[in-house]
N, C-alpha and C. Protein backbone atom coordinates (compact mmCIF):
# COMPACT_ATOMS: atom_id res chain seq x y z
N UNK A 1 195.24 24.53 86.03
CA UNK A 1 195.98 25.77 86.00
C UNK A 1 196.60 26.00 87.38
N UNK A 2 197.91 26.07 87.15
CA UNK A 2 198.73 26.65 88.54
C UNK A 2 198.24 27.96 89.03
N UNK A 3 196.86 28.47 90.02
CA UNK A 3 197.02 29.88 90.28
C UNK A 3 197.87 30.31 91.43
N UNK A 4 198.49 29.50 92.38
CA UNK A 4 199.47 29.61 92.68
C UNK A 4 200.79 30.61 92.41
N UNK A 5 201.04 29.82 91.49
CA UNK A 5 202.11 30.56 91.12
C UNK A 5 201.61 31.95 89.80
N UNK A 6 200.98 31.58 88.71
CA UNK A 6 200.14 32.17 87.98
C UNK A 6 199.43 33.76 88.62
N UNK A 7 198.77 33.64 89.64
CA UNK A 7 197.65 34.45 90.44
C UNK A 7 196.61 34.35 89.60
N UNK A 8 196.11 35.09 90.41
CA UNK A 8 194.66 35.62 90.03
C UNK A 8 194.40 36.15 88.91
N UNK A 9 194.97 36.86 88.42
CA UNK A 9 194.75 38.04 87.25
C UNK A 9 195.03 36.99 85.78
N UNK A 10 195.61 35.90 86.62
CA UNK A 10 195.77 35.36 85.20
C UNK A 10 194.94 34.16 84.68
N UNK A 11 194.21 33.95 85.98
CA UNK A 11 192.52 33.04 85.76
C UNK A 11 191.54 33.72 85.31
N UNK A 12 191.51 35.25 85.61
CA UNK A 12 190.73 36.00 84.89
C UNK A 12 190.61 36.09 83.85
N UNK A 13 192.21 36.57 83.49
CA UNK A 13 192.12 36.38 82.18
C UNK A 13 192.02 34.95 80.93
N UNK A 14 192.73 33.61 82.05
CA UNK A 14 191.85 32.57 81.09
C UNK A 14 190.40 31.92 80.82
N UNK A 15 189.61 32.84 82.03
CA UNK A 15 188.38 32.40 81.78
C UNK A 15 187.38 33.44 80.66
N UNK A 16 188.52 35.14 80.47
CA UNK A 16 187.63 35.42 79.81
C UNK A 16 187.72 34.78 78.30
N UNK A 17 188.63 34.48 78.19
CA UNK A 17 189.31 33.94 76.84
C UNK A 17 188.79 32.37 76.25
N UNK A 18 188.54 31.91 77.66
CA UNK A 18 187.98 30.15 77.27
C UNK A 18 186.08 30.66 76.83
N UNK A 19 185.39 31.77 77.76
CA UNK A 19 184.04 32.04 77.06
C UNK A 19 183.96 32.35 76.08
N UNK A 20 184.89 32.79 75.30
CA UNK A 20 184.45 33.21 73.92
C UNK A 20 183.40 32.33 73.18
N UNK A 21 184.03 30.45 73.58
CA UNK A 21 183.44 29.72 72.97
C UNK A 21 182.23 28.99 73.45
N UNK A 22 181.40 29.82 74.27
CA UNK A 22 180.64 29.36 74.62
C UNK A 22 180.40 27.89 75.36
N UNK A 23 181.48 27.50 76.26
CA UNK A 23 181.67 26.36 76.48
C UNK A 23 181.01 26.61 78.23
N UNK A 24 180.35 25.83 79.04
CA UNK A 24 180.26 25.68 80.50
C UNK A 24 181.76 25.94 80.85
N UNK A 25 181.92 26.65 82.29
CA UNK A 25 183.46 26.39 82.48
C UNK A 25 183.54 25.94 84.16
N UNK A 26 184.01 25.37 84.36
CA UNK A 26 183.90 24.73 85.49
C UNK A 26 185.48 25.20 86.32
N UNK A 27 185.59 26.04 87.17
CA UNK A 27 187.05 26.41 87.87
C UNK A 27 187.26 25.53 89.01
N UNK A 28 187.97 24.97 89.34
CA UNK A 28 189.07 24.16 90.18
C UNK A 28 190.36 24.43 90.64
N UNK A 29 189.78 24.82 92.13
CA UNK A 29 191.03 25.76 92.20
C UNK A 29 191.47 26.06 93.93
N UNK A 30 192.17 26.57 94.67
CA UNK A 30 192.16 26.54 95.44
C UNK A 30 192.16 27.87 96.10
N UNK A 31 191.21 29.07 95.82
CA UNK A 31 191.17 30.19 96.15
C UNK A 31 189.56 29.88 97.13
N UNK A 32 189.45 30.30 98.11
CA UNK A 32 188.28 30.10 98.87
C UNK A 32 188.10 31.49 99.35
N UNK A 33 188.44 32.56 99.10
CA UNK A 33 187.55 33.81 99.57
C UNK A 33 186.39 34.26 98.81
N UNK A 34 185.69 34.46 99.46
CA UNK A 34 184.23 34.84 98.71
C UNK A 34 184.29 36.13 97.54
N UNK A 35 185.33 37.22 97.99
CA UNK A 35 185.58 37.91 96.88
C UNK A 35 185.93 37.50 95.51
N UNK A 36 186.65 36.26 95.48
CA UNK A 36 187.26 35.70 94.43
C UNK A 36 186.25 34.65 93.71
N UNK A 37 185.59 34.50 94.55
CA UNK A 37 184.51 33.44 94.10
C UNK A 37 183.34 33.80 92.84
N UNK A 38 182.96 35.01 93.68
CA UNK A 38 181.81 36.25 93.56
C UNK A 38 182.43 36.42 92.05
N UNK A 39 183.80 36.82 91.63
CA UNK A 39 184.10 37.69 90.55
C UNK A 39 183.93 36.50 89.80
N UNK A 40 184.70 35.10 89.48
CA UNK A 40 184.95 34.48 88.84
C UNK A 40 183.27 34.42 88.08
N UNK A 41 182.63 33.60 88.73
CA UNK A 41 180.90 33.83 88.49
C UNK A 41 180.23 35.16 87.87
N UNK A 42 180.92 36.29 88.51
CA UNK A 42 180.51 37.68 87.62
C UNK A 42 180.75 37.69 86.25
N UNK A 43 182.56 37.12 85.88
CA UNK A 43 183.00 36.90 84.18
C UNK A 43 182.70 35.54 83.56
N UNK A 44 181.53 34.69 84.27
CA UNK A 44 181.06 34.29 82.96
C UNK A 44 181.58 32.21 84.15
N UNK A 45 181.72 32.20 84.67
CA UNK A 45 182.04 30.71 85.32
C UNK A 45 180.48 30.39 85.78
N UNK A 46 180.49 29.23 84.96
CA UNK A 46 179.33 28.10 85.74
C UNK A 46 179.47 27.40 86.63
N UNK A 47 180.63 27.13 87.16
CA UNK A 47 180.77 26.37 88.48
C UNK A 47 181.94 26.26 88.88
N UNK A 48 181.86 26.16 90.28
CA UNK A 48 183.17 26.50 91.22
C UNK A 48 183.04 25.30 92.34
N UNK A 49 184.48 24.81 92.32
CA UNK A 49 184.84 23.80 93.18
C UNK A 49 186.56 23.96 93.54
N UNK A 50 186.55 23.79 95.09
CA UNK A 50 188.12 23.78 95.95
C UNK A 50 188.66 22.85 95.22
N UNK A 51 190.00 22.84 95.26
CA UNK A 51 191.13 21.58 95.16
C UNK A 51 190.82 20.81 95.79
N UNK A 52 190.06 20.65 97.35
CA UNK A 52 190.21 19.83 98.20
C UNK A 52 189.19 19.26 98.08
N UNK A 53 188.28 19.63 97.34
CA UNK A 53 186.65 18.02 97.08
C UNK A 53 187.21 17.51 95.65
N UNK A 54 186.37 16.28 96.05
CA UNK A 54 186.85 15.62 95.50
C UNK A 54 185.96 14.22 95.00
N UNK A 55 186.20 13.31 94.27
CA UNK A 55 184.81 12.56 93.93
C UNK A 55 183.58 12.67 93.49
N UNK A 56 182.46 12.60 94.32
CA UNK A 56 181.34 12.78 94.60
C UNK A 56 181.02 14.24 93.71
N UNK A 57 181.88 14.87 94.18
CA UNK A 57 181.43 16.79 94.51
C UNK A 57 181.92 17.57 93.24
N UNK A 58 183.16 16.84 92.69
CA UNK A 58 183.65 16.82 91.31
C UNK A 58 182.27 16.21 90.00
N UNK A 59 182.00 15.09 90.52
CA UNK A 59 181.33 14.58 89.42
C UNK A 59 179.89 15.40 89.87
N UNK A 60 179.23 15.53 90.65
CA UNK A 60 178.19 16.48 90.52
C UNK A 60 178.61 17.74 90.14
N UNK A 61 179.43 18.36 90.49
CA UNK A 61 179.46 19.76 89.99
C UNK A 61 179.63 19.60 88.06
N UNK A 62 180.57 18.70 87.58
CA UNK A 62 180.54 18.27 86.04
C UNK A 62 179.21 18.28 85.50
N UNK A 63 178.69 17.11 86.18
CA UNK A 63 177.13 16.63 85.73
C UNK A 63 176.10 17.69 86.05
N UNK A 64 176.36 18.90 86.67
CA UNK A 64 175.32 20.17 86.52
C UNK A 64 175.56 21.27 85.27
N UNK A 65 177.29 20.82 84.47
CA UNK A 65 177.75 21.60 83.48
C UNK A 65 176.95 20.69 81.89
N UNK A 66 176.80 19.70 82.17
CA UNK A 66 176.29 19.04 80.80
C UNK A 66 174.79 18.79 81.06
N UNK A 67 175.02 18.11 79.45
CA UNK A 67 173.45 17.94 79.24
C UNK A 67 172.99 16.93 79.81
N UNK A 68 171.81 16.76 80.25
CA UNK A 68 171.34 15.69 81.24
C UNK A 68 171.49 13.96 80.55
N UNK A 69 171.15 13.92 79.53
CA UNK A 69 171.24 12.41 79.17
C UNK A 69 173.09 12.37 78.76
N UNK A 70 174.10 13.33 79.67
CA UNK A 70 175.53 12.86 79.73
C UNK A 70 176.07 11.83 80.95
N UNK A 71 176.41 10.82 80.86
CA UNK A 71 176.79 10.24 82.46
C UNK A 71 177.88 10.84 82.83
N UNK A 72 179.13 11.22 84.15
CA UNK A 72 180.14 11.08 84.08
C UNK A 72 180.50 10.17 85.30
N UNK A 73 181.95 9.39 84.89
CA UNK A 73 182.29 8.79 85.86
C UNK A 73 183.49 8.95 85.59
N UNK A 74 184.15 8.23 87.16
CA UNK A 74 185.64 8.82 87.24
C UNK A 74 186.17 7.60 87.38
């Protein structure tokens, strides 16, 4: 998701819309203030990672959203 150009208000609103289904949601994104962080996690996000990690930090943050006997690789 472009929040860039998009903003904020409109990640809000796709994350409240992607929980409906009860899915883990994992945001990727490049907002790093703690206010923004704090909220996303308040409406319902299981995990938060910068644009700028990458690898390693991607596939652990994935592999803390699934079920343990899931592998992921990139």
């Amino acid at each position: 998701m472009d929040t860039y150009s998009l903003g904020i208000d409109f990640l809000y609103y796709t994350i409240n819309s992607i929980k409906e289904y009860s899915l883990p949601i994992l945001v990727v994104v490049d907002f790093q203030e703690d206010a923004v962080i704090r909220k996303i996690f308040e409406i319902g996000v299981k995990g938060y990672l910068n644009i700028d990690e990458y690898g390693d930090a991607l596939i652990g943050k994935i592999q803390k959203l699934l079920p343990s006997s899931t592998q992921v690789r990139l």
